[in-house]
PDB file of N, CA and C in Angstrom:
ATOM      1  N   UNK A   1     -46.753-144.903-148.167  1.00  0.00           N
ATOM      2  CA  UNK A   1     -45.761-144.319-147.292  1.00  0.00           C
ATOM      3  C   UNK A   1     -46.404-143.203-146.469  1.00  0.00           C
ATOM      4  N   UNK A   2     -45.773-143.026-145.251  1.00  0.00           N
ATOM      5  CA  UNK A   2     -46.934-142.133-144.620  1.00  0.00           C
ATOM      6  C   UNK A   2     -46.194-140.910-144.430  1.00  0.00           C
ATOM      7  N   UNK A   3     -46.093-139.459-144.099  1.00  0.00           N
ATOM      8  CA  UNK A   3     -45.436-138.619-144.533  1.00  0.00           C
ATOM      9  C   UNK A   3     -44.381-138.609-143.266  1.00  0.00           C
ATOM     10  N   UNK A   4     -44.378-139.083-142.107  1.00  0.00           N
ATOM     11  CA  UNK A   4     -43.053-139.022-141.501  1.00  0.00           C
ATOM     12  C   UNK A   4     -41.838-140.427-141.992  1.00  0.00           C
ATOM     13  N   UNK A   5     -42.477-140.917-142.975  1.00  0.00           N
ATOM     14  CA  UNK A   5     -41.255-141.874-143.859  1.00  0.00           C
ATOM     15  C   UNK A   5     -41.030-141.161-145.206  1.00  0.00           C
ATOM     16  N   UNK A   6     -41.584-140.339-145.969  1.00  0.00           N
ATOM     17  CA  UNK A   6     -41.063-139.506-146.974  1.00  0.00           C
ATOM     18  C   UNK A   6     -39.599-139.341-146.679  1.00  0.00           C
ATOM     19  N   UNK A   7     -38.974-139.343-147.867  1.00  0.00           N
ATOM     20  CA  UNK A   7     -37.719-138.821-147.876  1.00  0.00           C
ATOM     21  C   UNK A   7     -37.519-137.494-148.350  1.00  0.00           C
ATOM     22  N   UNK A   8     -36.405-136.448-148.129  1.00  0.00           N
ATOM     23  CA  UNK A   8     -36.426-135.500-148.337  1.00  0.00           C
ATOM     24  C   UNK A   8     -35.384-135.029-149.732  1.00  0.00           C
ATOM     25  N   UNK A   9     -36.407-134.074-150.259  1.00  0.00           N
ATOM     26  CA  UNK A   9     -35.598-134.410-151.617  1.00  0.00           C
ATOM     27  C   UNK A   9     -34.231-134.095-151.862  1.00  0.00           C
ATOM     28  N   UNK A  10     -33.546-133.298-150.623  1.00  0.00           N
ATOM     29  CA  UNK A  10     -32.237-133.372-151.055  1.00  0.00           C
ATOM     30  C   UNK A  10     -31.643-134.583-150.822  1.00  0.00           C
ATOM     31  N   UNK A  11     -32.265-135.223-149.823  1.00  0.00           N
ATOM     32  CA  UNK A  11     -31.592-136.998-149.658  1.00  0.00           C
ATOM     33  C   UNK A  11     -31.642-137.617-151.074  1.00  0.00           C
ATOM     34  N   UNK A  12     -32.496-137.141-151.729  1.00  0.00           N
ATOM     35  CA  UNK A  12     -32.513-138.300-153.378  1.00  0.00           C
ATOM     36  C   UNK A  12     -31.722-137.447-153.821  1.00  0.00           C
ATOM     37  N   UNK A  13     -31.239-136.178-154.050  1.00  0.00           N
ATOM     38  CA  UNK A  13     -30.360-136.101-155.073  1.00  0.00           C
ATOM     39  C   UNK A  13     -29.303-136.883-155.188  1.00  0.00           C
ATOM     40  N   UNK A  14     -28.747-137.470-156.906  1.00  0.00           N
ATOM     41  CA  UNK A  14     -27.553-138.169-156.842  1.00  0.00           C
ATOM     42  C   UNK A  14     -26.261-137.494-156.760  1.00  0.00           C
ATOM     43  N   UNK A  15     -26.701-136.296-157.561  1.00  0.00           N
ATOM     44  CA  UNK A  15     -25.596-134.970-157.824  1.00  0.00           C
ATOM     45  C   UNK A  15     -25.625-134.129-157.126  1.00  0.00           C
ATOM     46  N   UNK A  16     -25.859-132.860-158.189  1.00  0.00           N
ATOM     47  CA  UNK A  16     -26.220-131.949-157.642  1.00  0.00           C
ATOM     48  C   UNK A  16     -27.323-131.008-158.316  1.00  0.00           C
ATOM     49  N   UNK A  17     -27.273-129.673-158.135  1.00  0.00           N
ATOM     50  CA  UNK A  17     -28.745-128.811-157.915  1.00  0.00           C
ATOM     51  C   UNK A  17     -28.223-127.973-158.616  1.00  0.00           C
ATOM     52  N   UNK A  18     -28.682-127.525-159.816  1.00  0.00           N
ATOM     53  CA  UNK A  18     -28.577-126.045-160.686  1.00  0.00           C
ATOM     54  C   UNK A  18     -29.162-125.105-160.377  1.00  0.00           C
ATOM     55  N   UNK A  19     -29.038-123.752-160.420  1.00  0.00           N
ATOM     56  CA  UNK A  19     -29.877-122.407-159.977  1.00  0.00           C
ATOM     57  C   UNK A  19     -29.176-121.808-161.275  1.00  0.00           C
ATOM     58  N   UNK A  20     -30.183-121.648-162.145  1.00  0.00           N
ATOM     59  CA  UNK A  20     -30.241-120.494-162.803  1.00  0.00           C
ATOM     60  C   UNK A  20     -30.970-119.541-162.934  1.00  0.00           C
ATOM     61  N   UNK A  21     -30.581-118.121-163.102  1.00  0.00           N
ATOM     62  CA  UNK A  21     -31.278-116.708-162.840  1.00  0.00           C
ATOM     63  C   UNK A  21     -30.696-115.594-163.500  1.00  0.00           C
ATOM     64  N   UNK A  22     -31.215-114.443-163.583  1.00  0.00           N
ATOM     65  CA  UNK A  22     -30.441-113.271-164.507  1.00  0.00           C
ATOM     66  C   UNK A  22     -30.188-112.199-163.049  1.00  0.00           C
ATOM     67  N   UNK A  23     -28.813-112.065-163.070  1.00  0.00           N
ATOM     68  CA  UNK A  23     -28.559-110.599-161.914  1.00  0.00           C
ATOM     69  C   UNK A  23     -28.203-109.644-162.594  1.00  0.00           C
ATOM     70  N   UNK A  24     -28.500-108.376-162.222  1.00  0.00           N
ATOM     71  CA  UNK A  24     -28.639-107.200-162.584  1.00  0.00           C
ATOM     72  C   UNK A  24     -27.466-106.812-162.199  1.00  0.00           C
ATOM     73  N   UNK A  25     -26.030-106.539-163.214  1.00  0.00           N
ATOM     74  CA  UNK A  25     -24.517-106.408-163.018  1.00  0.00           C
ATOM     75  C   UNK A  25     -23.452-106.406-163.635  1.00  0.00           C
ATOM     76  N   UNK A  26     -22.545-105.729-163.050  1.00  0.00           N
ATOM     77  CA  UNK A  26     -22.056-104.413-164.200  1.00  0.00           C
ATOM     78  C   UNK A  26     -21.333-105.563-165.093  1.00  0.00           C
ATOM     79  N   UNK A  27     -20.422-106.696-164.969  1.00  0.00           N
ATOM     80  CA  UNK A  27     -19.406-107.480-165.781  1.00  0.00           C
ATOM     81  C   UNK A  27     -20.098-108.904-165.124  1.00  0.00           C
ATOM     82  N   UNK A  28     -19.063-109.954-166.168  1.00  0.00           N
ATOM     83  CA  UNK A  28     -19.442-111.456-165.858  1.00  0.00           C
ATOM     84  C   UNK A  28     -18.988-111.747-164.079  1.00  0.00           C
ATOM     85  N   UNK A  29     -17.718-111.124-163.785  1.00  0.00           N
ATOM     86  CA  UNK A  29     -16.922-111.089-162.442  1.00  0.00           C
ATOM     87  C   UNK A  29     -18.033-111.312-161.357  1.00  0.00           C
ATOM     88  N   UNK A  30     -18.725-109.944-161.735  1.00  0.00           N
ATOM     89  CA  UNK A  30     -19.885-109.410-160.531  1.00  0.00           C
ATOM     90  C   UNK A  30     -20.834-110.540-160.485  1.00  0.00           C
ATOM     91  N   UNK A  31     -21.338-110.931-161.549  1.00  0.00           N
ATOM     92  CA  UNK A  31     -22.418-112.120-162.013  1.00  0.00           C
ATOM     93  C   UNK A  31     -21.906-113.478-161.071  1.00  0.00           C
ATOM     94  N   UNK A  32     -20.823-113.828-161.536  1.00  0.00           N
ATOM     95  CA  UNK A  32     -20.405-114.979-160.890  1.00  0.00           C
ATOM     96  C   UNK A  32     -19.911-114.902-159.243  1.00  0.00           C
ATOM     97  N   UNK A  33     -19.344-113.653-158.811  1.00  0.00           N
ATOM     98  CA  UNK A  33     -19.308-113.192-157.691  1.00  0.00           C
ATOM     99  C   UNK A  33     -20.993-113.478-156.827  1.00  0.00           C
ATOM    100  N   UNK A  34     -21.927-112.922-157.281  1.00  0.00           N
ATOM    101  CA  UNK A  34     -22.925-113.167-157.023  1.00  0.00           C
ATOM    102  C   UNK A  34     -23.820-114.438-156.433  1.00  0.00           C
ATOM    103  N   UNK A  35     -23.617-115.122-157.729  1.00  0.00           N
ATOM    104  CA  UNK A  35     -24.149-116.671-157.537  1.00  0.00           C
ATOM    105  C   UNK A  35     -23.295-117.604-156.349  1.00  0.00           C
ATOM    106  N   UNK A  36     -21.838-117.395-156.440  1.00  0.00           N
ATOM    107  CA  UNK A  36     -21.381-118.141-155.372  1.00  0.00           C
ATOM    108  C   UNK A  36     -21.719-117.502-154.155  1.00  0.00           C
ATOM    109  N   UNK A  37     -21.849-116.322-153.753  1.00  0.00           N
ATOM    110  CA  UNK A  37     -22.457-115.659-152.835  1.00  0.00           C
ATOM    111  C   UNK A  37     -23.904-116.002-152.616  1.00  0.00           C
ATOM    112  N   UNK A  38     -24.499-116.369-153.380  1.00  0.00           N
ATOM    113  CA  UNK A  38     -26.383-116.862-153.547  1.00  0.00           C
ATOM    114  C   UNK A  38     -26.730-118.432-152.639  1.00  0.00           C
ATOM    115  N   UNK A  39     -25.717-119.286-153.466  1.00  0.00           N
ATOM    116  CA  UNK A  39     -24.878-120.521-153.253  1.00  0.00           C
ATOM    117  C   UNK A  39     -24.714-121.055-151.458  1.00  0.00           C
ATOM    118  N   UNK A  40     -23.785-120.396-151.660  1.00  0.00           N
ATOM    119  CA  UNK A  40     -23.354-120.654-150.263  1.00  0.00           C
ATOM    120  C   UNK A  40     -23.934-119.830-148.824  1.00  0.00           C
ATOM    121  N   UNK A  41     -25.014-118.789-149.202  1.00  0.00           N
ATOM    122  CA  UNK A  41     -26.154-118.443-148.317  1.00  0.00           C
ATOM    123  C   UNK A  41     -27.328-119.337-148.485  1.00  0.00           C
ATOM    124  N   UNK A  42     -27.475-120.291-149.373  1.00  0.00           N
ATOM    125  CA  UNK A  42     -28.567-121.238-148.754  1.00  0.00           C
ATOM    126  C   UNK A  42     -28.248-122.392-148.717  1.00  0.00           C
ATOM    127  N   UNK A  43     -26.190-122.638-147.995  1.00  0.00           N
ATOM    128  CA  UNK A  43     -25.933-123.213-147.159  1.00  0.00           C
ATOM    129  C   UNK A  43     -25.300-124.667-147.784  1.00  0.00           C
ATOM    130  N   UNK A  44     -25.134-124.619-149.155  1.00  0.00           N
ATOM    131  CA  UNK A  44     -24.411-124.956-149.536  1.00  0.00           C
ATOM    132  C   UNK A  44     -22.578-124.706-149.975  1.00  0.00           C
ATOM    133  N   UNK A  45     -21.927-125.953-149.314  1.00  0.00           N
ATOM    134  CA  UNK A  45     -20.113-125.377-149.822  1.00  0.00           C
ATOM    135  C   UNK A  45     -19.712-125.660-150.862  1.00  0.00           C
ATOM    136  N   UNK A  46     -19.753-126.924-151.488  1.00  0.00           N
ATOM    137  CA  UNK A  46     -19.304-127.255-152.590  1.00  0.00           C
ATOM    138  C   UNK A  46     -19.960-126.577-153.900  1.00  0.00           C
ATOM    139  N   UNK A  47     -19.372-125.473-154.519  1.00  0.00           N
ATOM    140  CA  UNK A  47     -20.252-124.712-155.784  1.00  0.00           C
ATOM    141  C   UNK A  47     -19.062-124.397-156.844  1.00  0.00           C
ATOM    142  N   UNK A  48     -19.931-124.432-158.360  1.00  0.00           N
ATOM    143  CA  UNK A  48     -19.321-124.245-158.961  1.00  0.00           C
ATOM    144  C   UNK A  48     -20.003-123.075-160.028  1.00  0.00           C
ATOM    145  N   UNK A  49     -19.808-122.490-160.609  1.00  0.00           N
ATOM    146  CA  UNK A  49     -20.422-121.475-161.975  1.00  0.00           C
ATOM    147  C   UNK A  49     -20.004-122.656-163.083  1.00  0.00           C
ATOM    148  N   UNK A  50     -20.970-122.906-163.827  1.00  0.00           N
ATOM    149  CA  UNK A  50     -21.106-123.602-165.096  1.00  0.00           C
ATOM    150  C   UNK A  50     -21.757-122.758-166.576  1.00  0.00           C
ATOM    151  N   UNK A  51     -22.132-122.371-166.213  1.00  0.00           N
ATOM    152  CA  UNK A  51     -22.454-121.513-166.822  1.00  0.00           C
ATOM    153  C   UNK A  51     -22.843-119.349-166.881  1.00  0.00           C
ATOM    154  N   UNK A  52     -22.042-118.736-167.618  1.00  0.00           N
ATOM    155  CA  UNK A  52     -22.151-117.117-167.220  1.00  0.00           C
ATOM    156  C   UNK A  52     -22.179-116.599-168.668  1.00  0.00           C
ATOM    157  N   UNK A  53     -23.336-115.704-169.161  1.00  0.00           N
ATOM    158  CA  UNK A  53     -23.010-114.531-170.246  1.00  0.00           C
ATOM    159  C   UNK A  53     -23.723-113.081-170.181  1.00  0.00           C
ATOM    160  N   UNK A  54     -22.852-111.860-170.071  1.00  0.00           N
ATOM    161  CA  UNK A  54     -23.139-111.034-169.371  1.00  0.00           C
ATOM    162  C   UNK A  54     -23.845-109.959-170.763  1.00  0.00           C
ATOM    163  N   UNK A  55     -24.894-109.816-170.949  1.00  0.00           N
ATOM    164  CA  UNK A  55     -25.738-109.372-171.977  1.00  0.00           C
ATOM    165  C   UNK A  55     -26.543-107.943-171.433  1.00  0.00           C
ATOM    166  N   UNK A  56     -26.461-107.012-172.041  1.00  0.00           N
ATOM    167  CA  UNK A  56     -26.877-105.356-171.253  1.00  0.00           C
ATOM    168  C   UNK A  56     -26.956-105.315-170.166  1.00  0.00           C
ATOM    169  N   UNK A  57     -28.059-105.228-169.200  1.00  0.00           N
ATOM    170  CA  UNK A  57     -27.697-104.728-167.626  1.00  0.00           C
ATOM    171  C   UNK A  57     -27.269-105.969-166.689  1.00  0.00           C
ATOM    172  N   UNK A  58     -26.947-106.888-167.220  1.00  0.00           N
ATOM    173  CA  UNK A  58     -27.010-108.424-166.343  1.00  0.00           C
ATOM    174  C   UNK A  58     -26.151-109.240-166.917  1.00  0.00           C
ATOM    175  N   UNK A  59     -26.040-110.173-166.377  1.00  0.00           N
ATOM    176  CA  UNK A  59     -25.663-111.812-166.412  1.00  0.00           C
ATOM    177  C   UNK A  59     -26.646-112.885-166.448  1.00  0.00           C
ATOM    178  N   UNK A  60     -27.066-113.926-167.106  1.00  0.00           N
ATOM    179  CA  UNK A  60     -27.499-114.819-166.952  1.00  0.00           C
ATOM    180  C   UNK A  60     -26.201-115.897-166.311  1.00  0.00           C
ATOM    181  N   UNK A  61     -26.689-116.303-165.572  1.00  0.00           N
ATOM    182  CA  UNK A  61     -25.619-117.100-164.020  1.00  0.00           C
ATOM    183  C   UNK A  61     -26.683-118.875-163.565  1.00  0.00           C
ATOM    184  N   UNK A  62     -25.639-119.649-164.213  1.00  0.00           N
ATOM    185  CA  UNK A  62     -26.426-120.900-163.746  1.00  0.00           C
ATOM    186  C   UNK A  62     -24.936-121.409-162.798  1.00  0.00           C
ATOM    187  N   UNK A  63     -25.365-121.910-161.722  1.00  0.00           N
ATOM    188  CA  UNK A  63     -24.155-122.174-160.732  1.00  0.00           C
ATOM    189  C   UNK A  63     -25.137-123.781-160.200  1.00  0.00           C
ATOM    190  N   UNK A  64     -24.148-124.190-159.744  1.00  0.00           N
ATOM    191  CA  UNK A  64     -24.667-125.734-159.469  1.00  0.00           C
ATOM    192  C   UNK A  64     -23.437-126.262-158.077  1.00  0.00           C
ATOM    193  N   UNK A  65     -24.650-126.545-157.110  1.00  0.00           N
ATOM    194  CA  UNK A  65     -24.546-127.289-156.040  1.00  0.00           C
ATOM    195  C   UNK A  65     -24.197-128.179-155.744  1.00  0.00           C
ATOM    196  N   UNK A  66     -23.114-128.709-155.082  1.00  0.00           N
ATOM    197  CA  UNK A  66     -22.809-130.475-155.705  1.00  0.00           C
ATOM    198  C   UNK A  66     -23.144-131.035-154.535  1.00  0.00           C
ATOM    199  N   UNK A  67     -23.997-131.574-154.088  1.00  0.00           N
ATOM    200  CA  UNK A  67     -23.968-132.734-153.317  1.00  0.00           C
ATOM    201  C   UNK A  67     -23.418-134.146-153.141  1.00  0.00           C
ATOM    202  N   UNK A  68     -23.168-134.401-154.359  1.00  0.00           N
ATOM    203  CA  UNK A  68     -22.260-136.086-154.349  1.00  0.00           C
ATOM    204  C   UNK A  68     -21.730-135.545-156.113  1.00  0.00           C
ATOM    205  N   UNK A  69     -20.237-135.808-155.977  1.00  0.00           N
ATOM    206  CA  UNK A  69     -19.342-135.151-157.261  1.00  0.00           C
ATOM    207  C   UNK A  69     -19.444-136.694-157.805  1.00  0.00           C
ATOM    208  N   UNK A  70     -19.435-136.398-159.598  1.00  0.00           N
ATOM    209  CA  UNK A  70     -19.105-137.702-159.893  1.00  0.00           C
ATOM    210  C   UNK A  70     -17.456-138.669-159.573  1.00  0.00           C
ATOM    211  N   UNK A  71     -17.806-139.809-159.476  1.00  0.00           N
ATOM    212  CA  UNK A  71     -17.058-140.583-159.088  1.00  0.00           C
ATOM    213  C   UNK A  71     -17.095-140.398-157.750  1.00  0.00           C
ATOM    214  N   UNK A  72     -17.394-139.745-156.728  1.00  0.00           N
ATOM    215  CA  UNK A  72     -17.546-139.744-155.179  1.00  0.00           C
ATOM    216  C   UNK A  72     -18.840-140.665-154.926  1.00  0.00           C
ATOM    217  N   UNK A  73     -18.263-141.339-153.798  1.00  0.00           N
ATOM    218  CA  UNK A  73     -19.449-142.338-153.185  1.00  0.00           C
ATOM    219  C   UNK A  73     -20.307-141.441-152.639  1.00  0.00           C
ATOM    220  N   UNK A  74     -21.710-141.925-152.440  1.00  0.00           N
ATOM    221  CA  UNK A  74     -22.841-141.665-152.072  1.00  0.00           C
ATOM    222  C   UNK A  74     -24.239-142.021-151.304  1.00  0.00           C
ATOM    223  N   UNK A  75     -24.601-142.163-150.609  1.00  0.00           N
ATOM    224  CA  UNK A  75     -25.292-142.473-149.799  1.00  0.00           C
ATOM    225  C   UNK A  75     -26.323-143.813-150.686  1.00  0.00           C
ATOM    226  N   UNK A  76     -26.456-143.899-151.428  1.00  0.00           N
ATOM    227  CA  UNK A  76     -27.387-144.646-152.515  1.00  0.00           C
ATOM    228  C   UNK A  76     -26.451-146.333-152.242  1.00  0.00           C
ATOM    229  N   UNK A  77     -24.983-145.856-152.333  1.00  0.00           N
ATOM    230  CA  UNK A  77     -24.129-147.428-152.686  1.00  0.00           C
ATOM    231  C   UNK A  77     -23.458-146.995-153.905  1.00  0.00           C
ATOM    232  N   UNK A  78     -22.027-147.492-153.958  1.00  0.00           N
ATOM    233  CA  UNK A  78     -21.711-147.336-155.192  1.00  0.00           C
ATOM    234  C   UNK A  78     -20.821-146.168-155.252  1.00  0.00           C
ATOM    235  N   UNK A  79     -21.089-145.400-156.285  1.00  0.00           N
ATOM    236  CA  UNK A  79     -20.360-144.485-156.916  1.00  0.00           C
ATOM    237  C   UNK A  79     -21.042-143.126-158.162  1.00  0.00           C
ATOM    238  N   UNK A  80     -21.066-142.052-157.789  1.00  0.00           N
ATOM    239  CA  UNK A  80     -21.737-141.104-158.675  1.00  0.00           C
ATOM    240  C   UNK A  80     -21.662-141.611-160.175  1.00  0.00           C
ATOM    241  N   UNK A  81     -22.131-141.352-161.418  1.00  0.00           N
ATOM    242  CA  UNK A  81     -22.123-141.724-162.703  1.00  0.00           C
ATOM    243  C   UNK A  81     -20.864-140.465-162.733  1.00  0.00           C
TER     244      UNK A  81
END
């Protein structure tokens, strides 16, 4: 394949994209406030927090990107798992 036929890897995702990270913040609120704010500055809309636990100065915050929800059709054919 030559690199102007590469596909780009958000084209292969089936789902979506996890980001997990620790923010430095005062309650879980702020934490999750955060990530959807993180989220949707690199231009993604569809977001969700799946995971939040807010442990001394922070949150550990995994939020996930959905590109194709399950059961939503998808560019592949078919239907998400």
């Amino acid at each position: 394949m030559e690199n102007s036929e590469k596909r780009q890897p958000l084209d292969a995702l089936l789902d979506g994209l996890d980001i997990e990270t620790f923010f430095m913040c005062r309650d879980e609120a702020e934490g999750r406030s955060l990530m959807l704010a993180l989220l949707t500055q690199l231009g993604f809309s569809d977001v969700d927090i799946v995971f939040i636990e807010h442990r001394g100065p922070g949150a550990r915050v995994r939020g996930r990107a959905y590109l194709h929800r399950p059961g939503a059709s998808h560019p592949f054919g078919g239907q998400c798992a």
